[in-house]
N, C-alpha and C. Protein backbone atom coordinates (compact mmCIF):
# COMPACT_ATOMS: atom_id res chain seq x y z
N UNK A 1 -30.85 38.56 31.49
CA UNK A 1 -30.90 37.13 31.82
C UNK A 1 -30.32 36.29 30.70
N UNK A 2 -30.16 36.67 29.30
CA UNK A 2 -30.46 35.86 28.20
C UNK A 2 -29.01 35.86 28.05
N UNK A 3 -28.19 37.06 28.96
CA UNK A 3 -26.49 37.51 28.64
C UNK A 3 -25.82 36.52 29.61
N UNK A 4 -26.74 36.62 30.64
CA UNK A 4 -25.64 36.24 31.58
C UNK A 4 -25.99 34.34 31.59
N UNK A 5 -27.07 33.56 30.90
CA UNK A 5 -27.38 32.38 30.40
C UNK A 5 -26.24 31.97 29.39
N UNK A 6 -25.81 32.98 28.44
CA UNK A 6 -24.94 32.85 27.24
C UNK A 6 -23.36 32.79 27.97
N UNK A 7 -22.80 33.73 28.78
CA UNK A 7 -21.89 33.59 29.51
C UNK A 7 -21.31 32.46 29.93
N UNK A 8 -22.75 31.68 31.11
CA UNK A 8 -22.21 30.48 31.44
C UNK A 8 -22.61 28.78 30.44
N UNK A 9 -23.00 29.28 29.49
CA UNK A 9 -22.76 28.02 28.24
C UNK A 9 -22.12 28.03 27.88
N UNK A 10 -21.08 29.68 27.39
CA UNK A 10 -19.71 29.45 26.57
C UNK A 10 -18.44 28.36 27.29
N UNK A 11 -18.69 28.99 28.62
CA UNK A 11 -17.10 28.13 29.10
C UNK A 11 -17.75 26.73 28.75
N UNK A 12 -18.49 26.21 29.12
CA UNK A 12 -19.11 24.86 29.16
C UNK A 12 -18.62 24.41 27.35
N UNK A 13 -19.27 25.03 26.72
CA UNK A 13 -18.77 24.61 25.30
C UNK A 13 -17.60 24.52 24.92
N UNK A 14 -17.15 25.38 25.35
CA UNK A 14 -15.21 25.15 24.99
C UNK A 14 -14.51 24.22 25.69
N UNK A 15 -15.57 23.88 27.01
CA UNK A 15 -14.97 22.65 27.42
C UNK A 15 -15.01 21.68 27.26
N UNK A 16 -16.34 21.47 26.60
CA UNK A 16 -16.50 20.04 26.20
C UNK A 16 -15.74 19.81 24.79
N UNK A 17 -14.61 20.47 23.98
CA UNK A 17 -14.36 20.44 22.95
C UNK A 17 -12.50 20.01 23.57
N UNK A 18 -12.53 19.94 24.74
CA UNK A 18 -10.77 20.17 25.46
C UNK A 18 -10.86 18.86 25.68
N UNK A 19 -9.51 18.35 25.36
CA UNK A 19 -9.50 16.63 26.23
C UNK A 19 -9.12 16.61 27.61
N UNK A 20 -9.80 15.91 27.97
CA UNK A 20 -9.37 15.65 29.68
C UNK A 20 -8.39 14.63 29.99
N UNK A 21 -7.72 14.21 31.21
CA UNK A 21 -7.58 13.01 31.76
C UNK A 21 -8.25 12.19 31.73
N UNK A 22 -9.16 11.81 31.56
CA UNK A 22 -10.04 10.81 31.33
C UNK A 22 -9.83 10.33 29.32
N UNK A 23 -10.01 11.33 28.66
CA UNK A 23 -10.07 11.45 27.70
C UNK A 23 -8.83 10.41 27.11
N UNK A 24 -7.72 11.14 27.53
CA UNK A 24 -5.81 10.66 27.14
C UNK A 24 -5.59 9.19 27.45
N UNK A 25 -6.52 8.70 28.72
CA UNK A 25 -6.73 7.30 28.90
C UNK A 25 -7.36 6.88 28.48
N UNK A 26 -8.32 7.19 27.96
CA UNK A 26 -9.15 6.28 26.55
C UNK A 26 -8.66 5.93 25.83
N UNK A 27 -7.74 7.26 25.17
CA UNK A 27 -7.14 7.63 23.84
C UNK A 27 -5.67 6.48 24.10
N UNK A 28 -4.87 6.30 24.78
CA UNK A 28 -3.81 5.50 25.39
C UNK A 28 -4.37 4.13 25.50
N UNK A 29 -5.50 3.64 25.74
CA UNK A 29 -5.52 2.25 25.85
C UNK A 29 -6.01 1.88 24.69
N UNK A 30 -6.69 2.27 23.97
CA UNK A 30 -7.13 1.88 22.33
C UNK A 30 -6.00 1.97 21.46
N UNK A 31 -5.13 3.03 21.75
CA UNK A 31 -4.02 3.20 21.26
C UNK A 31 -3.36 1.54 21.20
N UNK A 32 -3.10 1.37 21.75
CA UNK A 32 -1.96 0.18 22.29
C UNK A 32 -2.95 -0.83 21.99
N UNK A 33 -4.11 -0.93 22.11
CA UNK A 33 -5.10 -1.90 21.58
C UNK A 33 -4.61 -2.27 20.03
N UNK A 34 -4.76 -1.06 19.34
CA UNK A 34 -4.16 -0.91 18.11
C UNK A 34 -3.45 -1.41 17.52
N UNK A 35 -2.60 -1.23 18.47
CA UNK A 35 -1.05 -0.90 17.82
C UNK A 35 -0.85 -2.50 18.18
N UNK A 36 -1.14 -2.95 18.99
CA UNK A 36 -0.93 -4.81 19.30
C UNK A 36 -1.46 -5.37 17.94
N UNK A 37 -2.90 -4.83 17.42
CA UNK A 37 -2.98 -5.62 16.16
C UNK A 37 -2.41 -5.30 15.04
N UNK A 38 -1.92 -3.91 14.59
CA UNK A 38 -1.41 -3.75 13.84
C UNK A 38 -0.42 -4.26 13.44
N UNK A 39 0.74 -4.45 14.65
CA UNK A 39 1.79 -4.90 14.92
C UNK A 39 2.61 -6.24 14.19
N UNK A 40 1.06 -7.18 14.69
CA UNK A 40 0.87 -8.43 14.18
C UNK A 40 0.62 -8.70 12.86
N UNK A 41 0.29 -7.65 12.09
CA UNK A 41 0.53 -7.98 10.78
C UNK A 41 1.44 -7.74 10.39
N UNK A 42 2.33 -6.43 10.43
CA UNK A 42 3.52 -5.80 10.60
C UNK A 42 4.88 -6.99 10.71
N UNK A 43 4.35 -7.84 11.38
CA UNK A 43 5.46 -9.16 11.61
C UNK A 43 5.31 -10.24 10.70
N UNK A 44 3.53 -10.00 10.22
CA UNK A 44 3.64 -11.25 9.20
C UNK A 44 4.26 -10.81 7.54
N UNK A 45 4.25 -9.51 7.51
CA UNK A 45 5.28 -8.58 6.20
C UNK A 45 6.33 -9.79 5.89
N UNK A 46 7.24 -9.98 6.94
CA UNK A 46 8.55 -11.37 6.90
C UNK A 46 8.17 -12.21 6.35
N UNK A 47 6.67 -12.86 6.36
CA UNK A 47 6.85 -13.97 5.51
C UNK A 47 7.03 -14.01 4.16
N UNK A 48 5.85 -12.82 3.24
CA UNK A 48 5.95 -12.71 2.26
C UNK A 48 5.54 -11.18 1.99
N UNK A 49 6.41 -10.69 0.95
CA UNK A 49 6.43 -9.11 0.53
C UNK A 49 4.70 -8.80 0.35
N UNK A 50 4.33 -9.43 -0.37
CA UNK A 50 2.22 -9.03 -0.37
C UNK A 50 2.11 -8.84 0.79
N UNK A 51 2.49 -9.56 2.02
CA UNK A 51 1.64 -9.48 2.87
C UNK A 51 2.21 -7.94 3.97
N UNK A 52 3.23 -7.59 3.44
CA UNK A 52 4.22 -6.21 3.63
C UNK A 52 3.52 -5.45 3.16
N UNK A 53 3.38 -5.06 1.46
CA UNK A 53 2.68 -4.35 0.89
C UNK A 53 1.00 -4.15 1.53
N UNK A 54 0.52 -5.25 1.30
CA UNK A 54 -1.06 -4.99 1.82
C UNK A 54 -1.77 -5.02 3.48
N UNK A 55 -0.21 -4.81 4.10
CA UNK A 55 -0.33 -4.73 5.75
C UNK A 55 -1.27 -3.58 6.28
N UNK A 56 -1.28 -2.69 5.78
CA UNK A 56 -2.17 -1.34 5.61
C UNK A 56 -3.84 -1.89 5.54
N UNK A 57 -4.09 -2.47 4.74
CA UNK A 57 -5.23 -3.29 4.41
C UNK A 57 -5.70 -4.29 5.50
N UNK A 58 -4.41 -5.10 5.72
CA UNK A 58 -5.43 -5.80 7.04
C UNK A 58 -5.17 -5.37 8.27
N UNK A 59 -4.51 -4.55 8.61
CA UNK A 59 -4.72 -3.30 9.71
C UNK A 59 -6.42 -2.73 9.90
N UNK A 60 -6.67 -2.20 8.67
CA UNK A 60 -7.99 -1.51 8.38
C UNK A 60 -9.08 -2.68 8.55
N UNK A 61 -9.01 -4.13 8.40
CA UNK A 61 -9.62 -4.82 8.56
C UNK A 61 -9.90 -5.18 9.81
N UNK A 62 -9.06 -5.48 10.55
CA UNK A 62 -8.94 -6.00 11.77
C UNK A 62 -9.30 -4.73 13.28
N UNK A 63 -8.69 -3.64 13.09
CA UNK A 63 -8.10 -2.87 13.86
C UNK A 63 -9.46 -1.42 13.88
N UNK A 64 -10.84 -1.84 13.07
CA UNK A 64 -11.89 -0.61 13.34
C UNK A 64 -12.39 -0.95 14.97
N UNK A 65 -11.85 -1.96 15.40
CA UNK A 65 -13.05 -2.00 17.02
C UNK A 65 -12.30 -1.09 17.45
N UNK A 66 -11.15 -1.10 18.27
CA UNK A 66 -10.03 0.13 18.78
C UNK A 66 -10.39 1.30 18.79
N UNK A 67 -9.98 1.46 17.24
CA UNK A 67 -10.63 3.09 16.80
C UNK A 67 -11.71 3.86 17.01
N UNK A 68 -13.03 2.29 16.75
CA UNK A 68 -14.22 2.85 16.86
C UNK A 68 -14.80 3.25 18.17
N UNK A 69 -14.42 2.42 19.24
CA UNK A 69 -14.51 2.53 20.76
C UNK A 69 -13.61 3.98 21.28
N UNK A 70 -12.74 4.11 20.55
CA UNK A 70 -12.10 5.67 20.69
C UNK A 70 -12.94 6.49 20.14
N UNK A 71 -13.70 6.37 19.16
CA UNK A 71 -14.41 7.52 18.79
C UNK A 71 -15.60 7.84 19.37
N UNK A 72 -16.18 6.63 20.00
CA UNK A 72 -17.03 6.41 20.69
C UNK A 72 -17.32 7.18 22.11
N UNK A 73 -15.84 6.39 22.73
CA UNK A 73 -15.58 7.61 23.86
C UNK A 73 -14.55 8.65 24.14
N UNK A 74 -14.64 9.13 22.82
CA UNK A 74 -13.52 10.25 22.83
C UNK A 74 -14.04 11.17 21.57
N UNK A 75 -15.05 12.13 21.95
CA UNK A 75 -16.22 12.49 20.86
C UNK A 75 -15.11 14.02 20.87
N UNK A 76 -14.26 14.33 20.57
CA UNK A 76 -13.38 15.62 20.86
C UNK A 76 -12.70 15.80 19.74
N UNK A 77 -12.03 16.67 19.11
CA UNK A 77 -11.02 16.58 18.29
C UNK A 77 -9.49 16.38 19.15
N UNK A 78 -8.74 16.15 18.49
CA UNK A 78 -7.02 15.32 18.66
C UNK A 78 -7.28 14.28 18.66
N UNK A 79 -8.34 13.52 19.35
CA UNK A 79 -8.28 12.11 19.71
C UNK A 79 -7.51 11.37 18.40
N UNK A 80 -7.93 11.53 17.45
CA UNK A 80 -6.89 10.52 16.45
C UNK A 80 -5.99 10.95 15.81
N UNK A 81 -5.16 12.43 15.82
CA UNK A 81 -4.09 12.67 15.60
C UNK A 81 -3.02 12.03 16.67
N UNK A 82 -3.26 12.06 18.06
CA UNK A 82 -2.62 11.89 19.27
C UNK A 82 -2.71 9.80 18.74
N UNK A 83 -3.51 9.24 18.17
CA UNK A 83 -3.35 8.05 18.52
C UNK A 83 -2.44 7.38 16.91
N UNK A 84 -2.51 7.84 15.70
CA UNK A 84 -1.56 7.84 14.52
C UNK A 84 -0.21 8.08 15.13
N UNK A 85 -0.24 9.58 15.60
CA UNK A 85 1.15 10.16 15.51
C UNK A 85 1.92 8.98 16.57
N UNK A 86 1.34 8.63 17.51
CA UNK A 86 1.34 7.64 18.76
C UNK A 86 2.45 6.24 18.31
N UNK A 87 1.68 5.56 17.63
CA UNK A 87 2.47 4.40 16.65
C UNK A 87 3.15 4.68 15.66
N UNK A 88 3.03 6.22 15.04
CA UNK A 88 3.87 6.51 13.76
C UNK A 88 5.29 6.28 14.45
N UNK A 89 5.48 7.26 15.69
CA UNK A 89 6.47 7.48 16.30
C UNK A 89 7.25 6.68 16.85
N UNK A 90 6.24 5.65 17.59
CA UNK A 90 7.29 4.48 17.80
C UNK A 90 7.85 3.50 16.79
N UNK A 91 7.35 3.67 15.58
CA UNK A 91 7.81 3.13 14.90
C UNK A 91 9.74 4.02 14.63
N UNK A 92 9.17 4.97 13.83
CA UNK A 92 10.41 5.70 13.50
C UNK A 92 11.38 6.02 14.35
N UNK A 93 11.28 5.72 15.91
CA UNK A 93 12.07 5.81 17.16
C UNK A 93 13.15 4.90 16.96
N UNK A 94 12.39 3.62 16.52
CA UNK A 94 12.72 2.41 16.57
C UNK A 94 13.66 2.04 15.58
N UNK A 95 13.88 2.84 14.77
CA UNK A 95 14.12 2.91 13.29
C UNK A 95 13.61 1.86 12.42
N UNK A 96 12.10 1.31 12.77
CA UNK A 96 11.66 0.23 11.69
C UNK A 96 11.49 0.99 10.47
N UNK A 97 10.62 2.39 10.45
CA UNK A 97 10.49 2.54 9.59
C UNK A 97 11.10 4.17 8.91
N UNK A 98 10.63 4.51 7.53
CA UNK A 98 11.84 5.76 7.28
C UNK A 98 10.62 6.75 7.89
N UNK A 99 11.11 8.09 7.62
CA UNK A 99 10.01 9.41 7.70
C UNK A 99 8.65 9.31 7.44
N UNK A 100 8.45 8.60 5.90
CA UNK A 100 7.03 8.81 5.27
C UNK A 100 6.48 8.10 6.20
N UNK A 101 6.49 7.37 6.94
CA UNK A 101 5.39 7.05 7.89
C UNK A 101 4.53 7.98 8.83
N UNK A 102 5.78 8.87 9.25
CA UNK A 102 5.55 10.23 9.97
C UNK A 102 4.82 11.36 8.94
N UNK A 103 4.97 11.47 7.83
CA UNK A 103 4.45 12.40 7.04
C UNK A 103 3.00 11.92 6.91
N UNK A 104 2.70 10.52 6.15
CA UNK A 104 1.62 9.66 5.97
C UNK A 104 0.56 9.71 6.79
N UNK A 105 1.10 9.68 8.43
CA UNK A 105 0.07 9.50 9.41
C UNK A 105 -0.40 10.66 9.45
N UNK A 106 0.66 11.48 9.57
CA UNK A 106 0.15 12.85 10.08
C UNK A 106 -0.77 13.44 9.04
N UNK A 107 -0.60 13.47 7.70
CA UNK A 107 -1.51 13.62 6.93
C UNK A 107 -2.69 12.97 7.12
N UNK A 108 -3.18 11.86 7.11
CA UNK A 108 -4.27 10.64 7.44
C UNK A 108 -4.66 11.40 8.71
N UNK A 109 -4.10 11.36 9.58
CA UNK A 109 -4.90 12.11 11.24
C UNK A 109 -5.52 13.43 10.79
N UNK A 110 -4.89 14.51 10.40
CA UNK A 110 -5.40 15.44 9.89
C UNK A 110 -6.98 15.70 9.23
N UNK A 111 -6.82 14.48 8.35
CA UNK A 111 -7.81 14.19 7.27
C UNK A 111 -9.09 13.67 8.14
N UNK A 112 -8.42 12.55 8.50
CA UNK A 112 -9.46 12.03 9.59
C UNK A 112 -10.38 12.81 11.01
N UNK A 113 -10.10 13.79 11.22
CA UNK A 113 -9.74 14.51 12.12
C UNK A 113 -11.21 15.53 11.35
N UNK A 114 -10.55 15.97 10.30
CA UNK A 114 -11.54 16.93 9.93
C UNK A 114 -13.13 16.49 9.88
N UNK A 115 -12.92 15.31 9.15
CA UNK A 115 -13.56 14.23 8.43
C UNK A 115 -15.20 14.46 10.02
N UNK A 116 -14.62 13.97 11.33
CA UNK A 116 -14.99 13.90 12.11
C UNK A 116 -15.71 15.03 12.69
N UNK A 117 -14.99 16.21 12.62
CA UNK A 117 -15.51 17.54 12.73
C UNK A 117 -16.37 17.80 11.57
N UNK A 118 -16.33 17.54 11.03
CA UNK A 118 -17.54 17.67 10.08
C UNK A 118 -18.92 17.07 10.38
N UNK A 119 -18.17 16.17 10.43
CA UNK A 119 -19.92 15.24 10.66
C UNK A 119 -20.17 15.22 12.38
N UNK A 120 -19.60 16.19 13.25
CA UNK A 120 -19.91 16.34 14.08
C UNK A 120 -19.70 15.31 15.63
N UNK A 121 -18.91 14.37 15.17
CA UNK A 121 -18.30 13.50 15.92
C UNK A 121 -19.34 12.12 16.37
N UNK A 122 -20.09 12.38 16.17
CA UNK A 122 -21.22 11.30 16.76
C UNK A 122 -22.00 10.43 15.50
N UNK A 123 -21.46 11.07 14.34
CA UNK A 123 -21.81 10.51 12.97
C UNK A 123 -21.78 8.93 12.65
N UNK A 124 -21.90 8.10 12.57
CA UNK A 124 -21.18 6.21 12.23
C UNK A 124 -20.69 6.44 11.24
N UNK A 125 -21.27 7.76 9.80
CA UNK A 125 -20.72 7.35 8.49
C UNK A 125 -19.60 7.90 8.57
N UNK A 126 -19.98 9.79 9.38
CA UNK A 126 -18.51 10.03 9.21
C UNK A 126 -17.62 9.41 10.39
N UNK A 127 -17.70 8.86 11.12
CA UNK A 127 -16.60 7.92 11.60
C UNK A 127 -16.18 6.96 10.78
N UNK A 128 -17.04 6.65 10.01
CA UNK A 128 -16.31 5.51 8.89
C UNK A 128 -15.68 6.03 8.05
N UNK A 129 -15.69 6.94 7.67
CA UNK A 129 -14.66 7.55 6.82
C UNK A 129 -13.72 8.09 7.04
N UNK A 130 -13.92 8.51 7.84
CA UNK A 130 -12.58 9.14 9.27
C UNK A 130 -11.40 8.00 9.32
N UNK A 131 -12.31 6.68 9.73
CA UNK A 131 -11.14 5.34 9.92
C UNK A 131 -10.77 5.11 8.36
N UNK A 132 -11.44 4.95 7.63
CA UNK A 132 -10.84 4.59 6.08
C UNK A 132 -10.17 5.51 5.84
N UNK A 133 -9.88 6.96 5.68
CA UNK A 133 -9.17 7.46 5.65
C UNK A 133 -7.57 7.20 6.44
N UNK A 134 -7.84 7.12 7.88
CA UNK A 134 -6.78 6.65 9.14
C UNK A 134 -5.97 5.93 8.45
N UNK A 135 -6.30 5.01 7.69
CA UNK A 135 -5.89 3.68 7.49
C UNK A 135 -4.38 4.25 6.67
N UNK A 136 -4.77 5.11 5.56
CA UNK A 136 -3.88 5.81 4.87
C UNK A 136 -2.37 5.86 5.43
N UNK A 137 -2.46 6.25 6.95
CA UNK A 137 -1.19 6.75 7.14
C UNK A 137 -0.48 5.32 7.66
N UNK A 138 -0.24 4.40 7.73
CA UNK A 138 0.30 2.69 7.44
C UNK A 138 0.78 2.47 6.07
N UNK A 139 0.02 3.26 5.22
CA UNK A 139 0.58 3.09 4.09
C UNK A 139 1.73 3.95 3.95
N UNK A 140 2.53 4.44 4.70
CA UNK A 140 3.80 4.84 4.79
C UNK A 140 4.82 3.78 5.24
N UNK A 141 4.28 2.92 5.23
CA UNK A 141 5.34 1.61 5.50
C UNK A 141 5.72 1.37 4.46
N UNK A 142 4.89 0.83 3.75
CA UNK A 142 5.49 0.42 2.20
C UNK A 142 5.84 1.01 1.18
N UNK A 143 5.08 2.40 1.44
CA UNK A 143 5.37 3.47 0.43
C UNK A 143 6.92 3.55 0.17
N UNK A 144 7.89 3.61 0.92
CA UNK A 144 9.49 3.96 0.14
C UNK A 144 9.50 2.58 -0.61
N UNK A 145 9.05 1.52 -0.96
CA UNK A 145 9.40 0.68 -2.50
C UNK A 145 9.22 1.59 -3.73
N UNK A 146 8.26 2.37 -3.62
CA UNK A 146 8.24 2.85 -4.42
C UNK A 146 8.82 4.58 -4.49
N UNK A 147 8.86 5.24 -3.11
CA UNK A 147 9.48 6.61 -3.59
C UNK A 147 10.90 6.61 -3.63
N UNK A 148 11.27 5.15 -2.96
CA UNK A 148 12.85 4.96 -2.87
C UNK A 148 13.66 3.77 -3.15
N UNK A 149 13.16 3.17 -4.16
CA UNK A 149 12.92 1.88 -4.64
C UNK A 149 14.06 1.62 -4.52
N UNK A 150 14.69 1.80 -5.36
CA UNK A 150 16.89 1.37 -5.49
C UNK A 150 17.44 1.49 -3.84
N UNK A 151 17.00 2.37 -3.90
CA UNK A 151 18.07 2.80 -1.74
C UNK A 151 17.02 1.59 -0.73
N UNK A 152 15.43 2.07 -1.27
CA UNK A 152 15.09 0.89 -0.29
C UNK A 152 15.26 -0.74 0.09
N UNK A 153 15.39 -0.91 -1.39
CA UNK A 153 15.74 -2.45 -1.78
C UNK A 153 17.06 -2.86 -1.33
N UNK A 154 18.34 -1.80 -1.72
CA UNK A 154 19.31 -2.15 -1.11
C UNK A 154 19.79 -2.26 0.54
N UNK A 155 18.85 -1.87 0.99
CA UNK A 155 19.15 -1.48 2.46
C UNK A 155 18.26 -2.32 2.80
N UNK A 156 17.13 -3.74 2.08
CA UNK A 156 16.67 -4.64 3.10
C UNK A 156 17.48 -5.30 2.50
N UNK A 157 18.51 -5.47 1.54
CA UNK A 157 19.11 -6.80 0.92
C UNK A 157 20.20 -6.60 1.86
N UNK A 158 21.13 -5.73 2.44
CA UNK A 158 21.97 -5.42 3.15
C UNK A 158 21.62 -6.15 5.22
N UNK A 159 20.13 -6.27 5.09
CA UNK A 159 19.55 -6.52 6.54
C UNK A 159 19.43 -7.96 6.25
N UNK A 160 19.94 -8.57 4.91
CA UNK A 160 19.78 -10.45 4.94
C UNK A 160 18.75 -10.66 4.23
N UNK A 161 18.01 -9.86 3.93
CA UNK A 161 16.84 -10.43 3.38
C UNK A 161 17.33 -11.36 1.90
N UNK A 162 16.39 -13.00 2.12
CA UNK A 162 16.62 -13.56 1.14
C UNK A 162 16.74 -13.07 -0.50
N UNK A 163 16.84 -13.83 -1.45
CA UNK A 163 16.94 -13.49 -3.10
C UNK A 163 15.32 -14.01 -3.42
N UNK A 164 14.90 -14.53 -3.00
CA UNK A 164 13.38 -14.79 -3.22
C UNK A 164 12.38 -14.11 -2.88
N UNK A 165 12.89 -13.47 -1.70
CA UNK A 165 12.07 -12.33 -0.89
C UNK A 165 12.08 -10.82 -1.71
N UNK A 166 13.46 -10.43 -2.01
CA UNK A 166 13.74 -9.36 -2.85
C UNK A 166 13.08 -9.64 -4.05
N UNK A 167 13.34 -10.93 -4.91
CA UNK A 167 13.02 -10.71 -6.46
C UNK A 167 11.29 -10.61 -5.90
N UNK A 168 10.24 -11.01 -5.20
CA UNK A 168 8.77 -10.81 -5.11
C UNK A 168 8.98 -9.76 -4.88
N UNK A 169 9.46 -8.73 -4.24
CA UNK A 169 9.39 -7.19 -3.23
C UNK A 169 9.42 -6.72 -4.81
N UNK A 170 10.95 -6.52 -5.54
CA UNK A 170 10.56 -5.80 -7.19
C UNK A 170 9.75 -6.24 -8.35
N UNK A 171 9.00 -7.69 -7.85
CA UNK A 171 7.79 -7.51 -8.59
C UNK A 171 6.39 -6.45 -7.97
N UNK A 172 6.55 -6.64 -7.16
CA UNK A 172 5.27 -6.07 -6.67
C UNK A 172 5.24 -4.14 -6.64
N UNK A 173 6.42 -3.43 -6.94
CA UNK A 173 6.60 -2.31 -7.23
C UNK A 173 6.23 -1.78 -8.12
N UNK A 174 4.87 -1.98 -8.72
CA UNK A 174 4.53 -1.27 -9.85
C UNK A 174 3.28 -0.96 -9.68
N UNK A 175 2.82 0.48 -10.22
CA UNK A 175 1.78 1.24 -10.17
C UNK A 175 1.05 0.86 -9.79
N UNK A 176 0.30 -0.23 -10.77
CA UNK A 176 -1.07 -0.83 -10.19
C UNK A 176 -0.99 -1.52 -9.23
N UNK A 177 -0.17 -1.59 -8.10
CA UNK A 177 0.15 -2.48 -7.11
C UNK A 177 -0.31 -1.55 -5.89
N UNK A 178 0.45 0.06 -6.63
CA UNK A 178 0.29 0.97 -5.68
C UNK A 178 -0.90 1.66 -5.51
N UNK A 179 -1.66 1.51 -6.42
CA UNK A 179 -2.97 1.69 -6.19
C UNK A 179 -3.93 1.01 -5.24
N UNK A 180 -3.99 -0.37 -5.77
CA UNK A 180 -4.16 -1.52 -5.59
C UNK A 180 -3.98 -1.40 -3.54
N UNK A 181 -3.33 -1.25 -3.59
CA UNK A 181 -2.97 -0.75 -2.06
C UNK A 181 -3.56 0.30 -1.27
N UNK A 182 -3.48 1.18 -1.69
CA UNK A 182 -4.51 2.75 -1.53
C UNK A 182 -5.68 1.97 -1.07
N UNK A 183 -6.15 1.13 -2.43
CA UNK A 183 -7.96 1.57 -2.53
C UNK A 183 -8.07 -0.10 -1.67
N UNK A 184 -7.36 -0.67 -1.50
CA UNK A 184 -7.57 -1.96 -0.72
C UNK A 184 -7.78 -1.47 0.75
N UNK A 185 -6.71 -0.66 1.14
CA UNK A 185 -6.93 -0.42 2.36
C UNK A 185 -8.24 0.83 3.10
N UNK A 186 -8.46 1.69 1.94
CA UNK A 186 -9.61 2.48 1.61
C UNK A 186 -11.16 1.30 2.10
N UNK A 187 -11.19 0.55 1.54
CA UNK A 187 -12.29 -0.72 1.20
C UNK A 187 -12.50 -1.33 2.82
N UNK A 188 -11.01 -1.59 3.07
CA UNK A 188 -10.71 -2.58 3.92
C UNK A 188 -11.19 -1.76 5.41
N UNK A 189 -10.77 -0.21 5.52
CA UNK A 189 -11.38 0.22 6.65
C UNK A 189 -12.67 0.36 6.42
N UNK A 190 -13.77 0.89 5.34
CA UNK A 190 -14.99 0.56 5.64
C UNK A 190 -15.77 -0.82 6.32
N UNK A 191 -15.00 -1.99 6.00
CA UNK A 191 -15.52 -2.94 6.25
C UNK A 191 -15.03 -3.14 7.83
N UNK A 192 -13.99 -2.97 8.22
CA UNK A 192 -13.83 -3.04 9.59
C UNK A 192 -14.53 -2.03 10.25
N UNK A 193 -15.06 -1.13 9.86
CA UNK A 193 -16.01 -0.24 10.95
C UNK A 193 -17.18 -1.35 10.92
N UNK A 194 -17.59 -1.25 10.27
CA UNK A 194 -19.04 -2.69 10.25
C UNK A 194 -18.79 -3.81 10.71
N UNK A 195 -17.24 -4.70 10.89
CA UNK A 195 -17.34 -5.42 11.86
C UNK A 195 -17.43 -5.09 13.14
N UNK A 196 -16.84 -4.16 13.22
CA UNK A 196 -16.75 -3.06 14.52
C UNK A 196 -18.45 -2.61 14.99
N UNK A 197 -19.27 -2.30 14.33
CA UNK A 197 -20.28 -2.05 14.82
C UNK A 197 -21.49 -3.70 15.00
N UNK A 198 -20.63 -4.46 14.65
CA UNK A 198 -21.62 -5.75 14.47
C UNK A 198 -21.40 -6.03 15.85
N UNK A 199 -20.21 -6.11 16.42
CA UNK A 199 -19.94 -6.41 17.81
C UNK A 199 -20.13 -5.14 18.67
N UNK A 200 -20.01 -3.60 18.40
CA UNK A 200 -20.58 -3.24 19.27
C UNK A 200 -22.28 -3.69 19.41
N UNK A 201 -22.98 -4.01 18.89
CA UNK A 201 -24.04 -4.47 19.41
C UNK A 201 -24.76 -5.64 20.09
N UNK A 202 -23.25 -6.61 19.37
CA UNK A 202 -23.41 -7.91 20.26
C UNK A 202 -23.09 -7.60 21.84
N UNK A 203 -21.89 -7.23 22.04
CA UNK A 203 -21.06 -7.14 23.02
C UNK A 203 -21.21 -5.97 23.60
N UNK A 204 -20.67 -4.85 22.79
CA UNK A 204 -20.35 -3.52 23.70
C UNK A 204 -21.45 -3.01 24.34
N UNK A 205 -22.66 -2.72 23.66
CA UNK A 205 -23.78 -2.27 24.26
C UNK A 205 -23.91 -3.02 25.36
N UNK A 206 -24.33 -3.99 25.35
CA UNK A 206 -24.50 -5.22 26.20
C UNK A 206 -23.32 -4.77 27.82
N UNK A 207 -22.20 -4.43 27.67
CA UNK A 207 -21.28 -4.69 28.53
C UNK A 207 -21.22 -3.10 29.12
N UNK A 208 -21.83 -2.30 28.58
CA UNK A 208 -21.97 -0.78 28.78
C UNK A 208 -20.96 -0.24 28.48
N UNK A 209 -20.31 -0.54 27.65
CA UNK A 209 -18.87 0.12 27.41
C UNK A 209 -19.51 1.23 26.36
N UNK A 210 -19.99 1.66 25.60
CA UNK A 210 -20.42 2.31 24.91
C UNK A 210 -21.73 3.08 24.71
């Protein structure tokens, strides 16, 4: 009895670990949830190079409800490799941005990914660290100032970019900038999971979404 009990829990377990159709549409509309806010900072980069550089940061600020509602209902592993690699890609399709975005995310999903499997998917902390981690792979936007500083600079001065815009962009290329960036956006996703959970309790609970 105890064999043939064990039998029919295994398939059951391996299934609940598989994404479904249901799942890919979760994962697809948070996606694009996302990627709308991300986006929007992504555009405010044009006004001023800080706000380029530390776009990563208010991504992580803004952008934990998305994520967190994906993790919420998408308790599986891929779910956030499939939703990084998702926007990495359209980016680099697009040619906004170079490779390291693609390397960046995919690293960050990975990380995040584990992060989640660890703490067993249903965790808040390790989901919060999962997203602070996430956040990481955005920071492949800005990253070529610095791994490709000379080729990168010349190739936005070549796209029009003003002499005021450039001379702030090679101030802001230095180490502690690049740190400064890391651990901002590190910071910045903890705090957006906690706005994220302030409103799931106003709202989401409330609306049964969660």
């Amino acid at each position: 009895m105890a064999t043939q009990v064990a039998v029919k829990a295994s398939p059951r377990s391996s299934e609940g670990k598989v994404l479904k159709g249901r799942d890919l549409i979760n994962i697809g509309i948070f996606t694009a949830i996302y990627f709308i806010i991300q986006f929007v900072f992504m555009l405010c980069g044009g006004i001023h190079p800080a706000l380029w550089v530390f776009m990563p940061a208010l991504d992580a600020l803004f952008a934990g409800i998305p994520f967190m509602l994906m993790c919420a209902k998408v308790q599986k592993p891929g779910a956030i490799v499939i939703m990084g690699l998702i926007v990495a890609l359209i980016y680099y399709v697009t040619g906004m941005f170079t490779p390291l975005i693609l390397v960046m995310m995919a690293g960050a999903c990975i990380m995040a990914e584990v992060i989640r499997a660890v703490f067993r998917y249903t965790s808040f902390v390790g989901n919060a660290v999962a997203y602070a981690v996430f956040g990481f792979g955005m920071c492949g936007s800005p990253l070529p100032l610095w791994v490709f500083h000379d080729s990168f600079v010349a190739q936005i001065a070549e796209q029009g970019m003003g002499a005021g815009y450039l001379a702030s962009l090679n101030s802001l290329a230095t180490t502690p900038t690049l740190i400064a960036m890391f651990a901002a956006t590190f910071v910045a996703g903890l705090a957006g999971v906690y706005i994220a959970r302030g409103l799931f309790k106003k709202h989401f609970v409330k609306a049964g979404l969660v």
